[in-house]
N, C-alpha and C. Protein backbone atom coordinates (compact mmCIF):
# COMPACT_ATOMS: atom_id res chain seq x y z
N UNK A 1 -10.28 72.73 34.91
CA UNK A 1 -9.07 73.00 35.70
C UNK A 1 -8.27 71.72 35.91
N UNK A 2 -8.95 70.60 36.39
CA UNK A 2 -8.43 69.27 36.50
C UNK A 2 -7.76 68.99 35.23
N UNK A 3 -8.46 69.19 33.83
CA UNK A 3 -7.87 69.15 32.70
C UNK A 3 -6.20 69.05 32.32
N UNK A 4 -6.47 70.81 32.66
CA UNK A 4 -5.39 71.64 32.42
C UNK A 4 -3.82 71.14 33.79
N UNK A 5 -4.63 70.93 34.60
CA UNK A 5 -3.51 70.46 35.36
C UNK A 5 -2.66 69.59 35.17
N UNK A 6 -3.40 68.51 34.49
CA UNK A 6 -2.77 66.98 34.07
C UNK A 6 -2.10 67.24 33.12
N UNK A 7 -2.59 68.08 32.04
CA UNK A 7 -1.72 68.34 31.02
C UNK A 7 -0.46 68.88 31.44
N UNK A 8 -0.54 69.49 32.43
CA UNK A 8 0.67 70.68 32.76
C UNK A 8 2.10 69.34 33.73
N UNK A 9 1.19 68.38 34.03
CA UNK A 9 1.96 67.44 35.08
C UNK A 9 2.91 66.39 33.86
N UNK A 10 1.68 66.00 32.74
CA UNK A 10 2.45 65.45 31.85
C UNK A 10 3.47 66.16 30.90
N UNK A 11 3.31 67.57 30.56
CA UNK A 11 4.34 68.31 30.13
C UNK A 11 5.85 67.86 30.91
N UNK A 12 5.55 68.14 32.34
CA UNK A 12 6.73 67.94 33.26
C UNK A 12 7.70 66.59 33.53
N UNK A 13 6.72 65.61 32.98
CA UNK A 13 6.64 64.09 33.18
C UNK A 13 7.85 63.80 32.03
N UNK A 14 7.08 63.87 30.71
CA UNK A 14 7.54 63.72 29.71
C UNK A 14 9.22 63.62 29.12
N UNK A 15 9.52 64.70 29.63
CA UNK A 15 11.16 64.96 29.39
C UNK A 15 12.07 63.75 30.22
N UNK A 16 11.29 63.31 31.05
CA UNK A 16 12.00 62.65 32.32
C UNK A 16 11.74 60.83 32.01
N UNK A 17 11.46 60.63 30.74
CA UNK A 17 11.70 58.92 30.06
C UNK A 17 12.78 58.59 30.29
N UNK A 18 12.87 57.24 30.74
CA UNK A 18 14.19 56.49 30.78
C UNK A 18 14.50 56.47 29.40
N UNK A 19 16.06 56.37 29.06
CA UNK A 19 16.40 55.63 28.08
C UNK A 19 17.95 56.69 27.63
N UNK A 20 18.47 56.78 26.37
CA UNK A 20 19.28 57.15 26.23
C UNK A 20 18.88 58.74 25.70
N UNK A 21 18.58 59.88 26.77
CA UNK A 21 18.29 61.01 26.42
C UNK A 21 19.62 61.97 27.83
N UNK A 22 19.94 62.84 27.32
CA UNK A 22 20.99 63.98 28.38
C UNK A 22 20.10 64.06 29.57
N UNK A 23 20.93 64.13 30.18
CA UNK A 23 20.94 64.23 32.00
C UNK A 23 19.34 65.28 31.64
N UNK A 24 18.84 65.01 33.03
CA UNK A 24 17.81 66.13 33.50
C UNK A 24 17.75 65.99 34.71
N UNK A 25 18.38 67.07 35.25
CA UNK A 25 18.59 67.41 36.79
C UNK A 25 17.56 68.27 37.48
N UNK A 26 16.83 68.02 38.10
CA UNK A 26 15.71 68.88 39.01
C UNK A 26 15.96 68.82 40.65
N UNK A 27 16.05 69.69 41.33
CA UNK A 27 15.60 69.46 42.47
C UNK A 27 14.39 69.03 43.12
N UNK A 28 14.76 68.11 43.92
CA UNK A 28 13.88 67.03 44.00
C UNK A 28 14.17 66.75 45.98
N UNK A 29 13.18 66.82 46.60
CA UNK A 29 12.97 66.56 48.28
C UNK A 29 12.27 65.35 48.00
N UNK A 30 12.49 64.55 49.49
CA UNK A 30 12.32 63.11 49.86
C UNK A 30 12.26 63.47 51.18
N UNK A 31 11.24 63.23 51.73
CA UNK A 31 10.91 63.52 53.36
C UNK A 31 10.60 62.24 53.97
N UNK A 32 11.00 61.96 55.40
CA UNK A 32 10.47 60.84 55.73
C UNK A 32 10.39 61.29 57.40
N UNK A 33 8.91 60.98 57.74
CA UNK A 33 8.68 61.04 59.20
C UNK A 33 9.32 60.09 59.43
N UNK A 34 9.79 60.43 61.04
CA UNK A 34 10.24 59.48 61.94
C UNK A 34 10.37 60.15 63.27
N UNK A 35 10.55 59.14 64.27
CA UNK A 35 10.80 59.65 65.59
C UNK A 35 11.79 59.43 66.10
N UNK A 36 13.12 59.14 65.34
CA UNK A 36 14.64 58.75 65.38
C UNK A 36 15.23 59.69 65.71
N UNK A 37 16.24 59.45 67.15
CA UNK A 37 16.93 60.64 67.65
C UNK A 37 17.88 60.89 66.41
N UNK A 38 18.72 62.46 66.52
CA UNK A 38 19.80 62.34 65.81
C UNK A 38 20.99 61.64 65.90
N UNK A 39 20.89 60.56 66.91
CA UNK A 39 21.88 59.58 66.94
C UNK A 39 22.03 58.06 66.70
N UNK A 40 20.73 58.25 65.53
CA UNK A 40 20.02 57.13 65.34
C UNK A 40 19.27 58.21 63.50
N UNK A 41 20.52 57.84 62.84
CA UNK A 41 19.90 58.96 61.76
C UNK A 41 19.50 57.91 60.67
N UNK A 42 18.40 58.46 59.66
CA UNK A 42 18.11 57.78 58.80
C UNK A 42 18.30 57.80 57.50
N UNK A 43 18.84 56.84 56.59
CA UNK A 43 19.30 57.01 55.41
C UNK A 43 18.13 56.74 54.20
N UNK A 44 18.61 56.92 53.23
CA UNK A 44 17.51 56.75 52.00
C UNK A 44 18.51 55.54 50.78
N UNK A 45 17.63 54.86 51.08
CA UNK A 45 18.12 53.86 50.12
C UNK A 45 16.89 53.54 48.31
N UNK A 46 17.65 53.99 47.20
CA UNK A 46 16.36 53.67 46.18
C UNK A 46 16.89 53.36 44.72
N UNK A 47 16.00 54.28 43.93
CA UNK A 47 16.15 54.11 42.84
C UNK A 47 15.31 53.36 42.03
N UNK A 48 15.82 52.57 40.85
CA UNK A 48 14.87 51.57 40.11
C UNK A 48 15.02 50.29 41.05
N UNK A 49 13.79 49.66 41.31
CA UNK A 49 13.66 48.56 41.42
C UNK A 49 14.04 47.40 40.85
N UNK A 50 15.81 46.50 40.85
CA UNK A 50 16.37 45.94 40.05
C UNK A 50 15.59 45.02 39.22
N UNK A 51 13.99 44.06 39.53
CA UNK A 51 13.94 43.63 38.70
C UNK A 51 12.90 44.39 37.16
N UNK A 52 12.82 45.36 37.86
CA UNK A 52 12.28 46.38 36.71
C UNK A 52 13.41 46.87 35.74
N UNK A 53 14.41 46.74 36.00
CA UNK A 53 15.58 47.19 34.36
C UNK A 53 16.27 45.85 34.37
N UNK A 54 16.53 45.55 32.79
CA UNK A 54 17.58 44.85 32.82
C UNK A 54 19.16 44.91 33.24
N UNK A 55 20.09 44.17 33.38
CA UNK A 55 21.63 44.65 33.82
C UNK A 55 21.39 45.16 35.14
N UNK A 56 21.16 45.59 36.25
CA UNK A 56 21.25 46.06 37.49
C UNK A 56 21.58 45.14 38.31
N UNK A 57 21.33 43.95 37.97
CA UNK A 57 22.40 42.84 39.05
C UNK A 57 23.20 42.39 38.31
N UNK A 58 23.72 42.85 37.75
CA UNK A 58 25.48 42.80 36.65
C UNK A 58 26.17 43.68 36.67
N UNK A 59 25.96 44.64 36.46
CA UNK A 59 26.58 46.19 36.69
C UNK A 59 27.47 45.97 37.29
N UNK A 60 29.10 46.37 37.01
CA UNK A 60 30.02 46.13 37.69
C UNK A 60 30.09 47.49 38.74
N UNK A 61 29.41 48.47 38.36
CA UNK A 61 29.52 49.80 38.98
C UNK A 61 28.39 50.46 38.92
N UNK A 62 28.45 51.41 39.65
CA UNK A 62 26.97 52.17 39.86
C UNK A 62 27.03 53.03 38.58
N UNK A 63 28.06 53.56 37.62
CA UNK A 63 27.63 54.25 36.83
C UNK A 63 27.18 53.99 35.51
N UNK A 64 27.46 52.47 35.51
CA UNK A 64 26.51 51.76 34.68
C UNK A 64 25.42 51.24 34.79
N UNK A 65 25.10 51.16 36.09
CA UNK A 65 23.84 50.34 37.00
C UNK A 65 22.47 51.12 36.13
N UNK A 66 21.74 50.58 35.15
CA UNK A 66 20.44 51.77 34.67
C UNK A 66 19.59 51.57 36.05
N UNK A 67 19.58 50.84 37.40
CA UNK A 67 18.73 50.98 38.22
C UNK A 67 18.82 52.24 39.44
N UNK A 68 20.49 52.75 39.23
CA UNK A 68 20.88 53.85 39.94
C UNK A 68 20.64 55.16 39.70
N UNK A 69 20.09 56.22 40.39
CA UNK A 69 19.71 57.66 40.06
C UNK A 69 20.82 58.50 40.55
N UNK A 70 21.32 59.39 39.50
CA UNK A 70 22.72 60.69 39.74
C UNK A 70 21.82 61.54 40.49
N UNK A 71 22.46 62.04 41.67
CA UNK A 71 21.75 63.12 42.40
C UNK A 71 23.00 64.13 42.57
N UNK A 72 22.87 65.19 43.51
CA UNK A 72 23.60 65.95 43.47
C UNK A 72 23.08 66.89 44.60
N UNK A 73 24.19 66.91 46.35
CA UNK A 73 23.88 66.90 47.47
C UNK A 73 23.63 68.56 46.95
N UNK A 74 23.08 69.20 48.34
CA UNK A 74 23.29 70.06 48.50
C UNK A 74 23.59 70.21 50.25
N UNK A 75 24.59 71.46 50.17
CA UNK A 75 25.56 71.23 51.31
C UNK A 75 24.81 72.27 52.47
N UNK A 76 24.75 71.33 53.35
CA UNK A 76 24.30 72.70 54.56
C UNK A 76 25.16 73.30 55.36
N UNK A 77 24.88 74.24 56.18
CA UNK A 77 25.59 75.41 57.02
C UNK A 77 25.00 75.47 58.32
N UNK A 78 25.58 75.37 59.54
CA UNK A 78 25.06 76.07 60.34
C UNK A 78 25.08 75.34 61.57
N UNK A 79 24.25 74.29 62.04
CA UNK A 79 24.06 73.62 63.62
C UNK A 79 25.33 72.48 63.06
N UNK A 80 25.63 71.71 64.62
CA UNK A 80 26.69 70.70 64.82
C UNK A 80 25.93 69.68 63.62
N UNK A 81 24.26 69.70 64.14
CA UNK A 81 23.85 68.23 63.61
C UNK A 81 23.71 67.54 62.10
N UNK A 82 23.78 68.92 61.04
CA UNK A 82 24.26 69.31 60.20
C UNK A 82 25.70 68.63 59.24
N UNK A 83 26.59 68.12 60.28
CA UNK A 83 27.93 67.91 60.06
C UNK A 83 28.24 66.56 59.67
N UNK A 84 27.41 65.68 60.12
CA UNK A 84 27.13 64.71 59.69
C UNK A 84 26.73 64.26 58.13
N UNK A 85 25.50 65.22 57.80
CA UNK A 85 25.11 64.76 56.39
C UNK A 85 26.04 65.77 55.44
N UNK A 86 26.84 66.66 55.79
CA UNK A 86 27.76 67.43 54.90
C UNK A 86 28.67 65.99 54.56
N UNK A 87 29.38 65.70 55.92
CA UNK A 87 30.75 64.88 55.45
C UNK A 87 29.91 63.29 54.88
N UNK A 88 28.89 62.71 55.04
CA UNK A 88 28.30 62.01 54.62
C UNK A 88 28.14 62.17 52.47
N UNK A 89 27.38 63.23 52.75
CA UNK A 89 26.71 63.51 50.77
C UNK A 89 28.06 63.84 50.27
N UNK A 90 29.37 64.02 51.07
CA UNK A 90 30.22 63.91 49.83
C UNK A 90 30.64 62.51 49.51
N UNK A 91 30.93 62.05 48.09
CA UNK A 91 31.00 61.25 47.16
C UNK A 91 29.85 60.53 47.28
N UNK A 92 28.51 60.59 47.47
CA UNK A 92 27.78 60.11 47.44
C UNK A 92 26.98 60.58 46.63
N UNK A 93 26.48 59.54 45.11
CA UNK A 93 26.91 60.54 44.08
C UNK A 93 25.42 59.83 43.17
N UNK A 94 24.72 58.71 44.14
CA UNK A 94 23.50 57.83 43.51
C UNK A 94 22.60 57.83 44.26
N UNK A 95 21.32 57.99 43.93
CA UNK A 95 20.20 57.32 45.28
C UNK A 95 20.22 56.02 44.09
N UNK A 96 20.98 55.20 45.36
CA UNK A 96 20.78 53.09 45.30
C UNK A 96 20.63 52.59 46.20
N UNK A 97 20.34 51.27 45.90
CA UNK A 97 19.95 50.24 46.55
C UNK A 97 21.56 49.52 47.82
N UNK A 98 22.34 49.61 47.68
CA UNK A 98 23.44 49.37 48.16
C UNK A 98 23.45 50.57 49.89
N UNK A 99 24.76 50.19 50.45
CA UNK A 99 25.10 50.83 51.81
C UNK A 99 25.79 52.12 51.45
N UNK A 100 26.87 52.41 51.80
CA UNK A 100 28.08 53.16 51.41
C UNK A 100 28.29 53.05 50.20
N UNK A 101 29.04 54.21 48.92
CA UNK A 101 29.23 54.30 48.03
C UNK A 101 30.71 54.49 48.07
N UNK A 102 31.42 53.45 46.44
CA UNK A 102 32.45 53.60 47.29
C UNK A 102 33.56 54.89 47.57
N UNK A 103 33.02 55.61 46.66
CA UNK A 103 33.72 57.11 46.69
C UNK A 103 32.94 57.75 47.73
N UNK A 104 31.98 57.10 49.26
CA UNK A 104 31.05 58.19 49.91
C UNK A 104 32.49 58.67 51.12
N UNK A 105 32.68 59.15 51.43
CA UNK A 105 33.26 59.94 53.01
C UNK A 105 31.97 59.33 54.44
N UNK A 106 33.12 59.28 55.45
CA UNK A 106 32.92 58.87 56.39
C UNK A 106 32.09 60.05 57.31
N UNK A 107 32.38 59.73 58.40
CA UNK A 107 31.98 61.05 59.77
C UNK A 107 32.32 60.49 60.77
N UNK A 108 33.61 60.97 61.32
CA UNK A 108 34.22 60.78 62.44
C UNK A 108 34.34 58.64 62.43
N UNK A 109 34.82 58.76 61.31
CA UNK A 109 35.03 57.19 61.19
C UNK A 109 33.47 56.10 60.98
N UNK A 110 32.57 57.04 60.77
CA UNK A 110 30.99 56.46 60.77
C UNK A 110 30.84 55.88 59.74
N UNK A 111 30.97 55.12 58.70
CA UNK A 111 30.43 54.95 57.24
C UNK A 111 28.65 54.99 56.85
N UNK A 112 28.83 56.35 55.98
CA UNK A 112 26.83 55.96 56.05
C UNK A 112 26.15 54.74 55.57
N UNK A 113 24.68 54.55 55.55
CA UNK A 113 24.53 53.41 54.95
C UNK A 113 23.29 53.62 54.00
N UNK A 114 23.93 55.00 53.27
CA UNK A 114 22.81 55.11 52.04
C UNK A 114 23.24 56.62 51.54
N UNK A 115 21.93 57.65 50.89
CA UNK A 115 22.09 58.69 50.93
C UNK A 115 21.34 58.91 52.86
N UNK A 116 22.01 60.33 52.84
CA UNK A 116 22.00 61.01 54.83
C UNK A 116 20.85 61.89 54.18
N UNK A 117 20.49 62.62 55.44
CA UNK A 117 19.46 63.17 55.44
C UNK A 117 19.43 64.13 56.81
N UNK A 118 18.89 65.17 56.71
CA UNK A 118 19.00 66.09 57.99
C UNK A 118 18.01 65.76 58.85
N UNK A 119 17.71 66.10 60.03
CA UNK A 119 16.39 66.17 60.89
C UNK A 119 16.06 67.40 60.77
N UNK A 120 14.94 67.85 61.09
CA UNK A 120 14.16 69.05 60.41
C UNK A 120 13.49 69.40 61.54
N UNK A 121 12.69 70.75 61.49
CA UNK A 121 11.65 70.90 62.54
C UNK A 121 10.71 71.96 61.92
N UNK A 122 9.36 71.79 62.56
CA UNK A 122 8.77 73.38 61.78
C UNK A 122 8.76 74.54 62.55
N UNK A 123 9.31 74.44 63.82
CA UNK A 123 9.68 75.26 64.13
C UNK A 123 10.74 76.73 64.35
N UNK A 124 10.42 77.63 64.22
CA UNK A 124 11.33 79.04 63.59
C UNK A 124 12.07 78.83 64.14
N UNK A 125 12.15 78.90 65.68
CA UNK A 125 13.52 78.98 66.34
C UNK A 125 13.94 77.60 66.81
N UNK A 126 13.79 76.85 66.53
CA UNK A 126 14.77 75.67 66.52
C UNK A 126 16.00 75.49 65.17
N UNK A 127 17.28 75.23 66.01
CA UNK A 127 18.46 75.14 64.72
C UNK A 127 17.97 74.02 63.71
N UNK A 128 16.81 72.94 63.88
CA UNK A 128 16.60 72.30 62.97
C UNK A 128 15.51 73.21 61.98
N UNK A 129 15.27 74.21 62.21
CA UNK A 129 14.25 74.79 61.09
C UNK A 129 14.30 74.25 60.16
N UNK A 130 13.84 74.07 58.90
CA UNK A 130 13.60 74.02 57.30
C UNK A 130 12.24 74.99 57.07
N UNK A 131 12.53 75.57 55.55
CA UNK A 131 11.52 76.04 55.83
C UNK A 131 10.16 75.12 54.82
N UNK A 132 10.95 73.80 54.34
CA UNK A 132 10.19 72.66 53.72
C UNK A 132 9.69 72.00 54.63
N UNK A 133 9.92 72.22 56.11
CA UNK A 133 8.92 71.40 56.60
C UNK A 133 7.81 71.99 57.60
N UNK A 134 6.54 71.58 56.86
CA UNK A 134 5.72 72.47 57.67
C UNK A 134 4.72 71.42 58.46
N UNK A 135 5.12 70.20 58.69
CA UNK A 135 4.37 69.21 59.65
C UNK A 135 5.01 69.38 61.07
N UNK A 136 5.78 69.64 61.37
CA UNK A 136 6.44 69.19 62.92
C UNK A 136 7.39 68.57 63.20
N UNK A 137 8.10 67.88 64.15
CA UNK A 137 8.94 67.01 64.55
C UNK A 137 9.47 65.94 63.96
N UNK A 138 10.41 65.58 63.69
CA UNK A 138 11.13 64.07 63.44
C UNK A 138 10.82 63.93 61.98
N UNK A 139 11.02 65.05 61.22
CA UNK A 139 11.16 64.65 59.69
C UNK A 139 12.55 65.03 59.05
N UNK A 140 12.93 64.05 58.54
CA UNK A 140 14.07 63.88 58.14
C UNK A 140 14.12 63.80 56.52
N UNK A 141 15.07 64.96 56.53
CA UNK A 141 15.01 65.35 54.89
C UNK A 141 16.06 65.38 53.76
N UNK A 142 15.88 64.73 52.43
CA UNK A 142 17.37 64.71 51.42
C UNK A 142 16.63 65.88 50.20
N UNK A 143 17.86 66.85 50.01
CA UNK A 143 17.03 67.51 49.27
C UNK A 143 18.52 67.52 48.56
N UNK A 144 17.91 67.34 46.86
CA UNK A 144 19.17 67.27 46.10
C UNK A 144 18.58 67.18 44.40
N UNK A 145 19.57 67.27 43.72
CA UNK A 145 19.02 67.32 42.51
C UNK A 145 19.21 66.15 41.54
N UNK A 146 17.99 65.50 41.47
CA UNK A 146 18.10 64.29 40.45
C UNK A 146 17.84 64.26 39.11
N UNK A 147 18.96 62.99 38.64
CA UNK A 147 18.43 62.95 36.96
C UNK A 147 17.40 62.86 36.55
N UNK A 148 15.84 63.59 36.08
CA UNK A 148 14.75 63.22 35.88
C UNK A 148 15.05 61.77 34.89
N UNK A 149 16.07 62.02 33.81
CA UNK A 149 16.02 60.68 33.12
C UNK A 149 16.42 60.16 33.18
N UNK A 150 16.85 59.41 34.60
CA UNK A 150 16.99 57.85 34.85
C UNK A 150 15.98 57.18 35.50
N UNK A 151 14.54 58.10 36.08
CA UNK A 151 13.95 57.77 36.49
C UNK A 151 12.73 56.46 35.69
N UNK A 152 11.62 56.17 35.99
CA UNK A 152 10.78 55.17 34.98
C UNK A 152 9.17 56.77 34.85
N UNK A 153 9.88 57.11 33.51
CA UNK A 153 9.03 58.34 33.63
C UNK A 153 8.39 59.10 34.25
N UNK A 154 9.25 59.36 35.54
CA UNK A 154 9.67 60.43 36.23
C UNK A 154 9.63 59.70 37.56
N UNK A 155 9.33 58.57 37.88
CA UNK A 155 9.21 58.39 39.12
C UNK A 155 10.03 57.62 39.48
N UNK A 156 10.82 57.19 40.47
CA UNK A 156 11.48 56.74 41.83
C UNK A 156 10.86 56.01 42.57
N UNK A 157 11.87 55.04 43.34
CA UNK A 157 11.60 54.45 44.56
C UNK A 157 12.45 54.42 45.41
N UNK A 158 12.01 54.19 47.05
CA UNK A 158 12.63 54.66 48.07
C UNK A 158 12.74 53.88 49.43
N UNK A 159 13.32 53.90 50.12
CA UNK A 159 13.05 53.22 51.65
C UNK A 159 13.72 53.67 52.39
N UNK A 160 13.39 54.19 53.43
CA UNK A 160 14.14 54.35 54.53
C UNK A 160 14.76 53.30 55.36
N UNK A 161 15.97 53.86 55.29
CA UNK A 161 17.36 52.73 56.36
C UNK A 161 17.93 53.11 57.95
N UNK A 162 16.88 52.66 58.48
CA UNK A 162 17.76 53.46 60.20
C UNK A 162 17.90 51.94 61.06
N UNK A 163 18.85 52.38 62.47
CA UNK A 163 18.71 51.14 63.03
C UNK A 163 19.47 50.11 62.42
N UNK A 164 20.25 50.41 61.11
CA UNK A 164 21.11 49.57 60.46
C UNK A 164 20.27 48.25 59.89
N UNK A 165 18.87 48.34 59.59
CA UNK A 165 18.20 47.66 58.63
C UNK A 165 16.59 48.73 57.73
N UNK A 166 16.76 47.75 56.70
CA UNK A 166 15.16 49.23 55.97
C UNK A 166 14.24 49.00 57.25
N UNK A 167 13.05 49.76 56.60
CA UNK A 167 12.03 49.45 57.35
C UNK A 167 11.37 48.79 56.27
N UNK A 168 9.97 48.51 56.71
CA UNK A 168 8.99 47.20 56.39
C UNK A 168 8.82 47.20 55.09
N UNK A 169 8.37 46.55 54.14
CA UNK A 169 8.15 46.34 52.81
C UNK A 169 6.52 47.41 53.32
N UNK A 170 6.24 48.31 52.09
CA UNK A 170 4.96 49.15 52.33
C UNK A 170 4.04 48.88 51.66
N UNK A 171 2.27 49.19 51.40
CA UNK A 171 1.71 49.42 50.22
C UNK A 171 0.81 50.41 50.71
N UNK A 172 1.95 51.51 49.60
CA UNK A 172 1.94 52.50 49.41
C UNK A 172 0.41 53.20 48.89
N UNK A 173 -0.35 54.36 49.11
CA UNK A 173 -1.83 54.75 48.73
C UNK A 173 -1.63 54.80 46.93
N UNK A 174 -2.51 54.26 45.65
CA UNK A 174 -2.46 54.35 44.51
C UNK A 174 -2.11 55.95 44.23
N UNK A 175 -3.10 57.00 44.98
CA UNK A 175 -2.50 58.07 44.78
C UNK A 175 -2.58 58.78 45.99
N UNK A 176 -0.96 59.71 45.97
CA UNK A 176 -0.37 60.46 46.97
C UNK A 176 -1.31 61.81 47.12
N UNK A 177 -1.65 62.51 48.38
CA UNK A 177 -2.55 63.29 48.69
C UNK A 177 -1.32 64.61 47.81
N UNK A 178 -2.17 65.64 47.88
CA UNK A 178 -0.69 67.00 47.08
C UNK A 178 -1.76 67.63 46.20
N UNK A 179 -1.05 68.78 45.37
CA UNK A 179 -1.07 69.44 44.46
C UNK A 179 -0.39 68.98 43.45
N UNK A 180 0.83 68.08 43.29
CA UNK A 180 1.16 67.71 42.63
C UNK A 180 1.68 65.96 42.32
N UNK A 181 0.28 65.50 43.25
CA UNK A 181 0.41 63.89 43.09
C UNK A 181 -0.25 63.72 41.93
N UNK A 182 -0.24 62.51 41.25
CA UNK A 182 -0.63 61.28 40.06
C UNK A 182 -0.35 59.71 40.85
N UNK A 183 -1.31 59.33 39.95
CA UNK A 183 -1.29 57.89 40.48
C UNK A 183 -0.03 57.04 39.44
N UNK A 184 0.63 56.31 40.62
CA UNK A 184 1.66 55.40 40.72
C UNK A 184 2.02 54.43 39.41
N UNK A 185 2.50 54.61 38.32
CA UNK A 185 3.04 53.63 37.46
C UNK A 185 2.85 52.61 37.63
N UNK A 186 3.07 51.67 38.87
CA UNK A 186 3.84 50.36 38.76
C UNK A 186 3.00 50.14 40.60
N UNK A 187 2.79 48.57 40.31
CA UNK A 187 3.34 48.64 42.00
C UNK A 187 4.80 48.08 42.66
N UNK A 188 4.69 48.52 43.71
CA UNK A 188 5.66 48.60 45.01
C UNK A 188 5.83 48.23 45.72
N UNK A 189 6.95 47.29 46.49
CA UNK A 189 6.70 47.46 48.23
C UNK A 189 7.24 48.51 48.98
N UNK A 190 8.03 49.69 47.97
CA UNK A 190 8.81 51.13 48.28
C UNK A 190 7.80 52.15 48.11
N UNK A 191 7.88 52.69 48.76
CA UNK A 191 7.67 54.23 48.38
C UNK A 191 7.84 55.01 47.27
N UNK A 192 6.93 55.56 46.16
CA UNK A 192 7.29 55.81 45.17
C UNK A 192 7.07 57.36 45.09
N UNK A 193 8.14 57.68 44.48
CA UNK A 193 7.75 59.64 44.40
C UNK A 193 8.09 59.79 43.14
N UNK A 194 8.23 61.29 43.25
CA UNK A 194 7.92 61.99 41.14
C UNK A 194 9.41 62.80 41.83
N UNK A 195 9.83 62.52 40.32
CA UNK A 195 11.45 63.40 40.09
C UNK A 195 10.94 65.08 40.24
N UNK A 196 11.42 65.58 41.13
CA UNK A 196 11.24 67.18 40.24
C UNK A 196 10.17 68.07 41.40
N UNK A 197 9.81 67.06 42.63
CA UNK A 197 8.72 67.56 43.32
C UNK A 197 9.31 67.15 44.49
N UNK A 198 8.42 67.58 45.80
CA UNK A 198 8.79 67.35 47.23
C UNK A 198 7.69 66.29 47.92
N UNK A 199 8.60 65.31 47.91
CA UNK A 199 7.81 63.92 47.99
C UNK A 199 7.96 63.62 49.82
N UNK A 200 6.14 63.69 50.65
CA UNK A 200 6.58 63.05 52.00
C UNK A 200 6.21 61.70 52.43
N UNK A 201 6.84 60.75 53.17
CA UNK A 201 6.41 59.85 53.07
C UNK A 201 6.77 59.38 54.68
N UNK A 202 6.17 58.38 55.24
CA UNK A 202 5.83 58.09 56.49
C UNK A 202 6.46 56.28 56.64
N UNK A 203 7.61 56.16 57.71
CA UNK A 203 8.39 55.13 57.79
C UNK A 203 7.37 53.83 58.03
N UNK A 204 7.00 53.13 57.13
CA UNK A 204 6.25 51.48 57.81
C UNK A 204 4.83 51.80 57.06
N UNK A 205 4.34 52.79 56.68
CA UNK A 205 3.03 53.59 56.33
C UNK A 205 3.11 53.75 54.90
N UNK A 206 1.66 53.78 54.53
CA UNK A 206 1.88 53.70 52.81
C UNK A 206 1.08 55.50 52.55
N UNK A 207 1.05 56.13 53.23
CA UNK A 207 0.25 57.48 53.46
C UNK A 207 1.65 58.17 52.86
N UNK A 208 1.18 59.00 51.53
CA UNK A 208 2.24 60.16 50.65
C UNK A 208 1.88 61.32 50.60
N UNK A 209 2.60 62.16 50.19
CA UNK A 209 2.05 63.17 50.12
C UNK A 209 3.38 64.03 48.57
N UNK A 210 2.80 64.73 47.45
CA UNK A 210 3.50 65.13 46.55
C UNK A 210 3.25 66.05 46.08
N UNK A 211 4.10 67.39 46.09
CA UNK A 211 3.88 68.93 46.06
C UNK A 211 4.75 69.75 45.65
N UNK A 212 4.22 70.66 44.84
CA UNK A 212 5.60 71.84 43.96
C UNK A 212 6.23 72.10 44.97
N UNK A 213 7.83 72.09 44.27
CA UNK A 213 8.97 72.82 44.89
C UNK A 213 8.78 74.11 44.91
């Protein structure tokens, strides 16, 4: 069974090589505990690790940057708190390493300082419901669809930005607890997740967790 699984993970893996191959867009979650009010929201700052590609500190623009990942928001409906990461994920068009993008939109004159992210709850009747989150309180979530192939065969890196600085450099567990973790490519002082899956990860903490959409 273990076999067959790996095979089935590298099937998924595979398509998602860097290099010069057509877009591969998956939906892809990035969770991050925290205990940050919603007025104190947290951003996601990532991608390739610049000194892992060449050109990423030359890049005159992010759409040449090979260290930048194309994502693609998806828009929510419904509570005030909500309103924020709507007018935020428009033109925000990379998970990078940078603040504001320069095509991102404001919120009420706010400039974000990354990709936004909702607060979540697992609870039914709270307006923060998701029904991706089934831990509890203060998880804050980007759910959007990334290029599997800009990733470093299939995987990403990440940090959370609140408080108007990241948090701590991490080291992260070799492998993420899940159904659909593998152990880590490369090391890190980020958080590393898989394109294509729902990656959770814990602010200052190297504890993951990686699981079918």
């Amino acid at each position: 069974m273990l076999y067959v699984r790996t095979l089935c993970l590298l099937a998924c893996l595979l398509p998602c090589v860097s290099g010069n191959t057509p877009p591969d867009f998956r939906r892809t979650v990035i969770m991050f505990e925290s205990r940050a009010s919603p007025k104190e929201p947290v951003f996601v700052r990532g991608g390739v690790f610049y000194g892992r590609r060449k050109g990423c500190y030359t890049a005159p623009s992010l759409d040449v940057n090979p260290c930048a990942i194309p994502i693609r928001h998806k828009n929510y409906t419904g509570s005030y708190i909500e309103q924020p990461y709507n007018d935020w994920s428009i033109g925000d068009n990379y998970l990078d390493w940078i603040g504001a993008e320069p095509t991102q939109s404001s919120w009420r004159e706010i400039l974000p300082e990354g990709s936004p992210t909702i607060s979540t709850s697992n609870i039914k009747k709270s307006n923060k419901y998701h029904v991706l989150n089934t831990y509890g309180e203060g998880y804050w979530l980007l759910d959007v669809e990334m290029d599997c192939s800009k990733t470093v065969n299939g995987f990403f890196e990440v940090k959370a930005f609140l408080n108007h600085e990241f948090e701590y450099d991490i080291d992260q567990d070799k492998m993420c607890s899940g159904a659909y973790a593998m152990r880590k490519p490369f090391t890190s002082r980020s958080h590393v997740g898989m394109c294509g899956a729902k990656n959770v990860f814990y602010i200052n903490y190297g504890a993951c967790e990686v699981t079918w959409l």
